[in-house]
N, C-alpha and C. Protein backbone atom coordinates (compact mmCIF):
# COMPACT_ATOMS: atom_id res chain seq x y z
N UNK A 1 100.67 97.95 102.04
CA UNK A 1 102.06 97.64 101.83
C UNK A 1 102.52 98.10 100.46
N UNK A 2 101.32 97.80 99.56
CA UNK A 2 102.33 98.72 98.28
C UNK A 2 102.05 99.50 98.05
N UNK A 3 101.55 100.17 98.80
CA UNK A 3 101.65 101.91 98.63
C UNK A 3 102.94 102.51 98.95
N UNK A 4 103.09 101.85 100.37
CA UNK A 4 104.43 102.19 100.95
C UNK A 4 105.96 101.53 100.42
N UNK A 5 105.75 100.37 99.34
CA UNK A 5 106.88 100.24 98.22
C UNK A 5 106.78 100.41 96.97
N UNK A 6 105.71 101.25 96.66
CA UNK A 6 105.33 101.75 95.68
C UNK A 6 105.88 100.51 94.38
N UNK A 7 105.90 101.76 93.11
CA UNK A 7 105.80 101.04 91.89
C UNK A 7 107.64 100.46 91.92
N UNK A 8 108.41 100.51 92.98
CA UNK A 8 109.87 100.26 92.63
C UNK A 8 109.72 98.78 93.24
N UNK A 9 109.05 97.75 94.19
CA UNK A 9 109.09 96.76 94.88
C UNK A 9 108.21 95.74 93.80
N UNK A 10 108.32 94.92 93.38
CA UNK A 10 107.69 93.79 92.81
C UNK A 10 107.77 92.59 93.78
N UNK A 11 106.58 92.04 93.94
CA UNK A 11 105.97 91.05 95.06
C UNK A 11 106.42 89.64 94.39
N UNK A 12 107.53 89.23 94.50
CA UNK A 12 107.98 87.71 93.84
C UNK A 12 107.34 86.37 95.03
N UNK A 13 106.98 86.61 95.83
CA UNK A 13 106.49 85.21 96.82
C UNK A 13 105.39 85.89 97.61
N UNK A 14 104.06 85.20 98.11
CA UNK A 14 103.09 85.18 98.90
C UNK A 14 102.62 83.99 99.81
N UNK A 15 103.02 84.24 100.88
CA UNK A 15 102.35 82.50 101.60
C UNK A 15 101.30 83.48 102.64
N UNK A 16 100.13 82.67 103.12
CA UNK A 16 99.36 83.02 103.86
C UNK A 16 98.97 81.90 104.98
N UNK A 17 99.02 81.96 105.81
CA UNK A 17 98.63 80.70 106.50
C UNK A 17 97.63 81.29 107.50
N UNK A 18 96.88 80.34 108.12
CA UNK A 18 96.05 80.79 109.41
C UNK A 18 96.43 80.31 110.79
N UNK A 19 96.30 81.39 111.91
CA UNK A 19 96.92 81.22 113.23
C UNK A 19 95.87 81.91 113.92
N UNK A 20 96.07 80.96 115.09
CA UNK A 20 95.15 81.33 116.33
C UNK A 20 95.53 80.68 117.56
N UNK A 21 94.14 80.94 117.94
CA UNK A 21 94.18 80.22 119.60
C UNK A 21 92.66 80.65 119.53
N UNK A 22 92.23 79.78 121.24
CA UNK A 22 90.65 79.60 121.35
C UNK A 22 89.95 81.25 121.05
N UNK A 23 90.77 82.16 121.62
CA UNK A 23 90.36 83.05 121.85
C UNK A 23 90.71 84.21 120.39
N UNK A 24 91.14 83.92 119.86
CA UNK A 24 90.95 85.01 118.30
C UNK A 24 92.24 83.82 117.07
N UNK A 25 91.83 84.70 116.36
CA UNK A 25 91.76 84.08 114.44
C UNK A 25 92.52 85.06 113.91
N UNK A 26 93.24 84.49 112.91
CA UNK A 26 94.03 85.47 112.45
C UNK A 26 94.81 85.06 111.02
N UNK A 27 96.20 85.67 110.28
CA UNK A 27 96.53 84.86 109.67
C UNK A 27 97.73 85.66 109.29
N UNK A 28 98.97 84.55 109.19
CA UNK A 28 100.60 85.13 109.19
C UNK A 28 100.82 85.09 107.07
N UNK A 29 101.14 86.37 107.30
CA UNK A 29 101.24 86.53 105.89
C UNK A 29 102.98 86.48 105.61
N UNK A 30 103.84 85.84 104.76
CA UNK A 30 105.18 86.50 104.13
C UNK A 30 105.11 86.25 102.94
N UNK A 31 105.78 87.35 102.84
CA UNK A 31 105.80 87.92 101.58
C UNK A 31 107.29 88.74 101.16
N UNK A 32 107.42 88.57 99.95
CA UNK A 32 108.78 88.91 99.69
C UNK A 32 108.88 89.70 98.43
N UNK A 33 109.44 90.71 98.52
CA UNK A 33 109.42 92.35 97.20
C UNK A 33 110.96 92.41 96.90
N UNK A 34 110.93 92.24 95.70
CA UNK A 34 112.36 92.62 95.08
C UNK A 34 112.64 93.64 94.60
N UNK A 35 113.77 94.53 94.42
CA UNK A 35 113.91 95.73 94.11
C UNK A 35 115.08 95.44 93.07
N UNK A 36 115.21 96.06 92.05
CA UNK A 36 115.72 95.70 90.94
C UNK A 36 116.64 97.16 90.27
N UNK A 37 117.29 97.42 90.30
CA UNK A 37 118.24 99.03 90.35
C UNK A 37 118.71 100.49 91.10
N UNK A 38 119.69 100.75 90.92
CA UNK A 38 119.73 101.82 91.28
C UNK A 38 118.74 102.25 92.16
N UNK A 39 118.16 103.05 91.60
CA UNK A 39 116.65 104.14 92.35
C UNK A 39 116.11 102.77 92.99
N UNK A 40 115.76 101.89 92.78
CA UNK A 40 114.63 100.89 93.41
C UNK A 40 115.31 100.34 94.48
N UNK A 41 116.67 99.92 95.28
CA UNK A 41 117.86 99.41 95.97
C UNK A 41 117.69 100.97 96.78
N UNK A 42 117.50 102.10 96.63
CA UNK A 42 117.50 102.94 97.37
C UNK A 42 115.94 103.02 98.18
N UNK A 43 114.79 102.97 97.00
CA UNK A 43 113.54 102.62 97.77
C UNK A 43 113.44 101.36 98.84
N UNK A 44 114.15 100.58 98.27
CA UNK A 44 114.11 99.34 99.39
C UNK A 44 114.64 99.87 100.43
N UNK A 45 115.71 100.83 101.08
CA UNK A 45 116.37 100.76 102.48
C UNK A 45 115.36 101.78 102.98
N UNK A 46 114.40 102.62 102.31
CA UNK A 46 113.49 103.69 102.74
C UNK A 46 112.25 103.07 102.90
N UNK A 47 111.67 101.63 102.14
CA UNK A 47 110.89 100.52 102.82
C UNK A 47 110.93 99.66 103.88
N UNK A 48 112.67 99.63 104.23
CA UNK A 48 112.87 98.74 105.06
C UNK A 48 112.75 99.47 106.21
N UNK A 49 113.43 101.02 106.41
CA UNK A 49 113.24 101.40 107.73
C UNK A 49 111.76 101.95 108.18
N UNK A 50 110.72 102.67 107.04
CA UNK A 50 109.06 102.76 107.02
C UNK A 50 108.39 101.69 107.53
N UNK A 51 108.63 100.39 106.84
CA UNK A 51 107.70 99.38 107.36
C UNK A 51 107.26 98.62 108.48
N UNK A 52 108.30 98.78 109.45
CA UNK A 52 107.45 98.12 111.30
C UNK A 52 106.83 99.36 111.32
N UNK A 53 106.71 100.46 111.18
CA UNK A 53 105.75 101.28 111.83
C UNK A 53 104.91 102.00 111.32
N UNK A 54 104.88 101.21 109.76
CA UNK A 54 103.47 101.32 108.63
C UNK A 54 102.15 101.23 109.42
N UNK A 55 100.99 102.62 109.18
CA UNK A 55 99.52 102.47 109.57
C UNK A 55 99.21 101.42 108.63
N UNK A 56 98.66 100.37 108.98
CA UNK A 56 98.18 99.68 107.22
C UNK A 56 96.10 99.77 108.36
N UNK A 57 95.74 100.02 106.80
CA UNK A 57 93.84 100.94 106.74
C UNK A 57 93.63 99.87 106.22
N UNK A 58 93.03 98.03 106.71
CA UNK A 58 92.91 97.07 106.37
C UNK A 58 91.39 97.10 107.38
N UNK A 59 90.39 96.93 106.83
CA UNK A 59 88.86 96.67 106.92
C UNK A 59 88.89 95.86 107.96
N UNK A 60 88.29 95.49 109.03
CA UNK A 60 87.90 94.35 109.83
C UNK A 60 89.28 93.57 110.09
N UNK A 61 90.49 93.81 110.18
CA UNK A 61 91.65 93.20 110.34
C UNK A 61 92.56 94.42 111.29
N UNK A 62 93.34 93.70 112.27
CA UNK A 62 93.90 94.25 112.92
C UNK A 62 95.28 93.73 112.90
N UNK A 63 96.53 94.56 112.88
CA UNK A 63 97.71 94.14 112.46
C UNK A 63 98.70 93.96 113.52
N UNK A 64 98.96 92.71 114.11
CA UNK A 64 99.40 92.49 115.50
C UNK A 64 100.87 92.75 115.44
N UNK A 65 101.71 92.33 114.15
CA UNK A 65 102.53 92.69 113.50
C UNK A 65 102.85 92.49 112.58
N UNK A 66 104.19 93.64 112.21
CA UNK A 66 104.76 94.02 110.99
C UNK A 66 106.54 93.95 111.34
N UNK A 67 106.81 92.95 110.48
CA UNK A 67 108.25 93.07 110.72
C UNK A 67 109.14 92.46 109.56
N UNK A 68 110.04 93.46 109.34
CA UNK A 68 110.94 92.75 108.26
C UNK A 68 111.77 91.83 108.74
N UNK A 69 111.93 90.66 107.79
CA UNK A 69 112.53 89.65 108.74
C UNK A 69 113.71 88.68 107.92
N UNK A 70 114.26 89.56 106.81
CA UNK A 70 114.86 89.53 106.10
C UNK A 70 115.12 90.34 104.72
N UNK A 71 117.24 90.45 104.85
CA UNK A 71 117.37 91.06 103.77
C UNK A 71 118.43 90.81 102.89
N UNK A 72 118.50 90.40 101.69
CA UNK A 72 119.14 90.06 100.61
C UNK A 72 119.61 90.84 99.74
N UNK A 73 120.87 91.68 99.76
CA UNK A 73 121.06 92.60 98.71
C UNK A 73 122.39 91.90 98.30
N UNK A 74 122.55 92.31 96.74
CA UNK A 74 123.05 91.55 95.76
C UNK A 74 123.96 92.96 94.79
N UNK A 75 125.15 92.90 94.36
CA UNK A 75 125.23 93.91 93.14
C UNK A 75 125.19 93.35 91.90
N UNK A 76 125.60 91.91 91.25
CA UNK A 76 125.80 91.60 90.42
C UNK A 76 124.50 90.96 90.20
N UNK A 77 123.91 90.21 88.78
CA UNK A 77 124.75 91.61 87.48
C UNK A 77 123.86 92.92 87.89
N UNK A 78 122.72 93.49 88.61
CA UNK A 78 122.31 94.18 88.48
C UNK A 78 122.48 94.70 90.61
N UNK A 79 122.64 96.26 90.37
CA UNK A 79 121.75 96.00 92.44
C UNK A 79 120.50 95.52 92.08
N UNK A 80 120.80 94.89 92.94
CA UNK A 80 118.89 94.48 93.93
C UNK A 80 118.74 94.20 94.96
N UNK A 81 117.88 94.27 95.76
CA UNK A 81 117.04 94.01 97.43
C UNK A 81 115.99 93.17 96.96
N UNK A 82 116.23 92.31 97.90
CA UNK A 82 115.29 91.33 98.18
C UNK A 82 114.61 91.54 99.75
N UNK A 83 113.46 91.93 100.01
CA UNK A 83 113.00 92.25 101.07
C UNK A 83 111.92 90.92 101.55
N UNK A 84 111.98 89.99 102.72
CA UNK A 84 111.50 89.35 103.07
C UNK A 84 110.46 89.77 104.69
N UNK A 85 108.76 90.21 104.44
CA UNK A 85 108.75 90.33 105.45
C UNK A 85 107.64 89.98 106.37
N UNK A 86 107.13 89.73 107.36
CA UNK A 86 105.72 89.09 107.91
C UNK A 86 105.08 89.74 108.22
N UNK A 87 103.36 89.68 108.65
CA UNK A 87 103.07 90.39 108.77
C UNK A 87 101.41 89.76 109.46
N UNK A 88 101.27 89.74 110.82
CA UNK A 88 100.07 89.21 111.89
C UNK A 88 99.47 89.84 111.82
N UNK A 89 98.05 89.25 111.34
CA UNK A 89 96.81 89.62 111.20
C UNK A 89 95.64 88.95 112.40
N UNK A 90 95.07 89.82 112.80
CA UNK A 90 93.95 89.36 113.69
C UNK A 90 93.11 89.69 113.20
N UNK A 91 91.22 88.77 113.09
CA UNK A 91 90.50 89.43 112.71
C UNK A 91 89.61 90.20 113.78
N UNK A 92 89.20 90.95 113.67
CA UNK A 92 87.93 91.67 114.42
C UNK A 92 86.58 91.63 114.05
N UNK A 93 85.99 91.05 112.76
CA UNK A 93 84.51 90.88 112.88
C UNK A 93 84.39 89.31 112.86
């Protein structure tokens, strides 16, 4: 994920929780990246439309989904994006 919002997205919130059922394990991640000017308010709408259909190369984890699931843009006093988004993890080993 921050490859694909590179150095313009700063990660202001992380929750992780764990989800399942009898049959597999997993765990719902949100997470929320702020974008803070000009150039970075432009990376955010080029993160927002990249990210449901991000490869993410995560070891022994399989990504059931990816979805932005919120968006907050602001001009005053500065632009910024606030990108809110989840992201289902299953494990595989």
């Amino acid at each position: 994920m921050t490859d694909l919002a590179g150095p313009a997205g700063n990660v202001t919130f992380h929750r992780e929780r764990q989800w399942g059922h009898g049959t597999f394990r997993g765990h719902r991640h949100t997470i929320a990246l702020e974008f803070v000017g000009g150039a970075k308010v432009t990376a955010a709408e080029a993160f927002i439309v990249a990210f449901p259909a991000h490869e993410f190369g995560l070891a022994d984890v399989l990504v059931a989904e990816a979805a932005v699931v919120h968006v907050d843009r602001d001009l005053r006093p500065a632009p910024s994006t606030l990108v809110t988004i989840c992201i289902l993890t299953l494990e595989t080993a």
